[in-house]
Protein backbone atom coordinates (compact mmCIF):
# COMPACT_ATOMS: atom_id res chain seq x y z
CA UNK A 1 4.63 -48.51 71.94
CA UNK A 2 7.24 -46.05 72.69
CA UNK A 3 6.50 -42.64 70.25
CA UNK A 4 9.20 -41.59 67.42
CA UNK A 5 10.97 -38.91 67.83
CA UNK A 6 10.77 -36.34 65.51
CA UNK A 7 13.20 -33.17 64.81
CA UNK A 8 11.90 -30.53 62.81
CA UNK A 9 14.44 -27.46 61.62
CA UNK A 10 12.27 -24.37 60.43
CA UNK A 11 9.57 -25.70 62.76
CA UNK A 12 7.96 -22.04 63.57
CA UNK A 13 7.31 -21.37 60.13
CA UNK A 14 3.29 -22.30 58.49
CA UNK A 15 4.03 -25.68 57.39
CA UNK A 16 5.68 -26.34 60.84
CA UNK A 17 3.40 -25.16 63.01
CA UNK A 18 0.61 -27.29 61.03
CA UNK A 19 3.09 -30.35 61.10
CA UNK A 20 3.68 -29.92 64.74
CA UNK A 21 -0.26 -30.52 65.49
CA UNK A 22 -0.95 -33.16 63.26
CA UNK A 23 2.52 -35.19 64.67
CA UNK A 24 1.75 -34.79 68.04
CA UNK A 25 -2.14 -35.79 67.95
CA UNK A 26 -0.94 -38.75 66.52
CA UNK A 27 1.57 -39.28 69.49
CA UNK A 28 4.64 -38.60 67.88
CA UNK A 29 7.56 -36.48 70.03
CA UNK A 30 8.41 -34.12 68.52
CA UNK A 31 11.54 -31.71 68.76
CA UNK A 32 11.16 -28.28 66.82
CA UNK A 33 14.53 -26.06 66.14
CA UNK A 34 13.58 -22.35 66.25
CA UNK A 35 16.31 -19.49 65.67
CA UNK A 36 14.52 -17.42 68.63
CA UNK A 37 12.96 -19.31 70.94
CA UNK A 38 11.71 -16.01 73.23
CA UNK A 39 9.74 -14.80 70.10
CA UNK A 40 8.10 -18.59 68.96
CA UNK A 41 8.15 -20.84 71.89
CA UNK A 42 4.50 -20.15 72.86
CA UNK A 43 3.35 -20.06 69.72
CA UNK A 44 4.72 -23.45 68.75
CA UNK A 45 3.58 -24.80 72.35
CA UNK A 46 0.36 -23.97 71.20
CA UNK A 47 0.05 -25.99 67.93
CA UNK A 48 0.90 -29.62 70.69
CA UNK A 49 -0.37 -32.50 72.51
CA UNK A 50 0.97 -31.25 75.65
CA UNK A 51 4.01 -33.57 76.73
CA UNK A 52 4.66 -34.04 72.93
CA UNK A 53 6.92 -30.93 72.23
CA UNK A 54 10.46 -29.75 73.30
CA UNK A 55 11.21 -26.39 71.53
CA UNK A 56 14.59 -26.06 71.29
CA UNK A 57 16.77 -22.73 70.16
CA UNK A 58 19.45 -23.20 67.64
CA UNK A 59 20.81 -21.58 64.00
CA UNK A 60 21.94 -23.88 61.71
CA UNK A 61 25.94 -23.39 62.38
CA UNK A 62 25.82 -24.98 65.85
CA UNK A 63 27.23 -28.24 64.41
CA UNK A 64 27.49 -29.82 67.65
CA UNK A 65 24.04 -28.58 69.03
CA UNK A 66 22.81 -29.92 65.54
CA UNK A 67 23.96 -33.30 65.86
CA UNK A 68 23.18 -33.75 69.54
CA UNK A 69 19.21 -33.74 68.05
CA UNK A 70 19.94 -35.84 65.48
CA UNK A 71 21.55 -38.92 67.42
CA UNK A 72 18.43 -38.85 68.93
CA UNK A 73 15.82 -38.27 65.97
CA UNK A 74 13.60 -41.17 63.93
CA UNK A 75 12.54 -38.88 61.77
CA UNK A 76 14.61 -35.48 60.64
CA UNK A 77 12.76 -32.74 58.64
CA UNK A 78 14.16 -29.77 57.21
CA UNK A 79 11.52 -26.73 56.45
CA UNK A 80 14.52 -24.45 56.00
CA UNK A 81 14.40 -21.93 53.36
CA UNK A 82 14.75 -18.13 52.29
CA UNK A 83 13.41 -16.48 49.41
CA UNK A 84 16.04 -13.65 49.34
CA UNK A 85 19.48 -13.30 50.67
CA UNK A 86 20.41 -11.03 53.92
CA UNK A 87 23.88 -10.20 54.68
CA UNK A 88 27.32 -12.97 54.08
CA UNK A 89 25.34 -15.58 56.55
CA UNK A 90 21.98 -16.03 55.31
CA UNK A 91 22.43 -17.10 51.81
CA UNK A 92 21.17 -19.26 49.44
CA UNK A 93 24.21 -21.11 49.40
CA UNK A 94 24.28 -21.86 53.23
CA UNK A 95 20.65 -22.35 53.54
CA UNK A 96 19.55 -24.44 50.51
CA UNK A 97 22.97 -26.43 49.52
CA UNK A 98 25.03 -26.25 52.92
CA UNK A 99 22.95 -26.59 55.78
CA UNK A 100 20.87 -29.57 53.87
CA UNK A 101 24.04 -31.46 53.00
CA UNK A 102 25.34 -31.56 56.64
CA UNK A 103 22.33 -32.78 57.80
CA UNK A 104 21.52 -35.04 55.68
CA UNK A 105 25.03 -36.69 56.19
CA UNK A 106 24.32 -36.56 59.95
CA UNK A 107 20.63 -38.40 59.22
CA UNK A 108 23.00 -41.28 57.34
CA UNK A 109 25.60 -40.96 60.25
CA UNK A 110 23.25 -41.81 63.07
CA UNK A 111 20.66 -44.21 60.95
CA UNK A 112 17.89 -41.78 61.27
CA UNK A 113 15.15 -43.46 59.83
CA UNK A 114 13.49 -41.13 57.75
CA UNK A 115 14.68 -37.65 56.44
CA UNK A 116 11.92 -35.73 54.79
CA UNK A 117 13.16 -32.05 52.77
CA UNK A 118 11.00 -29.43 51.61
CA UNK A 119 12.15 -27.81 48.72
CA UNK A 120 10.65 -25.82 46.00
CA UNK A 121 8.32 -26.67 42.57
CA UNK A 122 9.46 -25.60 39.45
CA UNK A 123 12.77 -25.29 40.23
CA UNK A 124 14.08 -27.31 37.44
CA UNK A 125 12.60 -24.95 35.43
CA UNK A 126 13.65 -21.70 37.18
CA UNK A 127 17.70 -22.74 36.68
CA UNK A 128 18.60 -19.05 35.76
CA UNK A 129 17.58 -17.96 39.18
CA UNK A 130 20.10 -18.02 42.01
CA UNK A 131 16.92 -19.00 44.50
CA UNK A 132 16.47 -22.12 42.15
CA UNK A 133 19.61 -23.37 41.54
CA UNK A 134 20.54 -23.27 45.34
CA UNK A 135 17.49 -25.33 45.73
CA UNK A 136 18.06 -27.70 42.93
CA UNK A 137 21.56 -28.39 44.59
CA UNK A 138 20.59 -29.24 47.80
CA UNK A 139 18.02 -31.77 46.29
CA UNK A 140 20.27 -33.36 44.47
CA UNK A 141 22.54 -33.99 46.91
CA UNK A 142 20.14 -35.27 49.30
CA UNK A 143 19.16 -37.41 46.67
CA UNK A 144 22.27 -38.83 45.73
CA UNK A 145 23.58 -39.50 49.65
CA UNK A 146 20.71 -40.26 51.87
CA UNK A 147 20.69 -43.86 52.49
């Protein structure tokens, strides 16, 4: 049985780095997408099966880069997120509402199997707060498009 193929965005982070063991010991491929791969490749080559992990560097507006690793995903999960805004780029807006639309529209576009999002708890109840409703958006997007 060939292994899925599995594309992970935010992949260095806690949650990634735990995901990445557990997928690989169970023999999935896995693909992580790191900002800066000099500062997190060995520590995400760490947390595999060896032979089970590419580690690939790319920020979130590399459209084509982006959808080269989906069209060949199963399974597409986004662990992006920010807890404060730095500078015109990274803001909630492109992180939590953007970045999560286009690729959940590229997950429909090439039949990715599965697309998995991490958001946030509470949020519905958090609306006053910029943080939240950037989240909330994103969801319900994602919830409304993914096929």
């Amino acid at each position: 049985m060939k292994p899925k193929n599995c594309l992970i965005f935010g992949a260095s982070g806690q949650i990634g780095r735990n995901l990445i063991r557990k997928l690989t010991k169970n023999n999935y491929k896995v693909t992580a997408v790191t900002r800066n791969y000099h500062q997190k490749a060995y520590v995400l080559k760490t947390q595999a099966n060896p032979g089970y992990i590419d580690i690939v560097e790319c920020n979130i507006f590399e459209e084509n880069k982006i959808r080269d690793l989906v069209k060949r995903a199963d399974i597409c999960i986004n662990l992006i997120g920010i807890l404060f805004e730095k500078g015109k780029i990274n803001t909630f807006e492109n992180i939590h509402e953007k970045f999560p639309i286009f690729l959940s529209s590229l997950c429909n576009e090439y039949h990715v199997e599965h697309f998995i999002h991490l958001s946030a708890l509470g949020i519905e109840q958090a609306i006053d707060s910029l943080y939240a409703k950037s989240k909330l958006n994103g969801e319900e997007f994602i919830r409304k498009n993914f096929k």
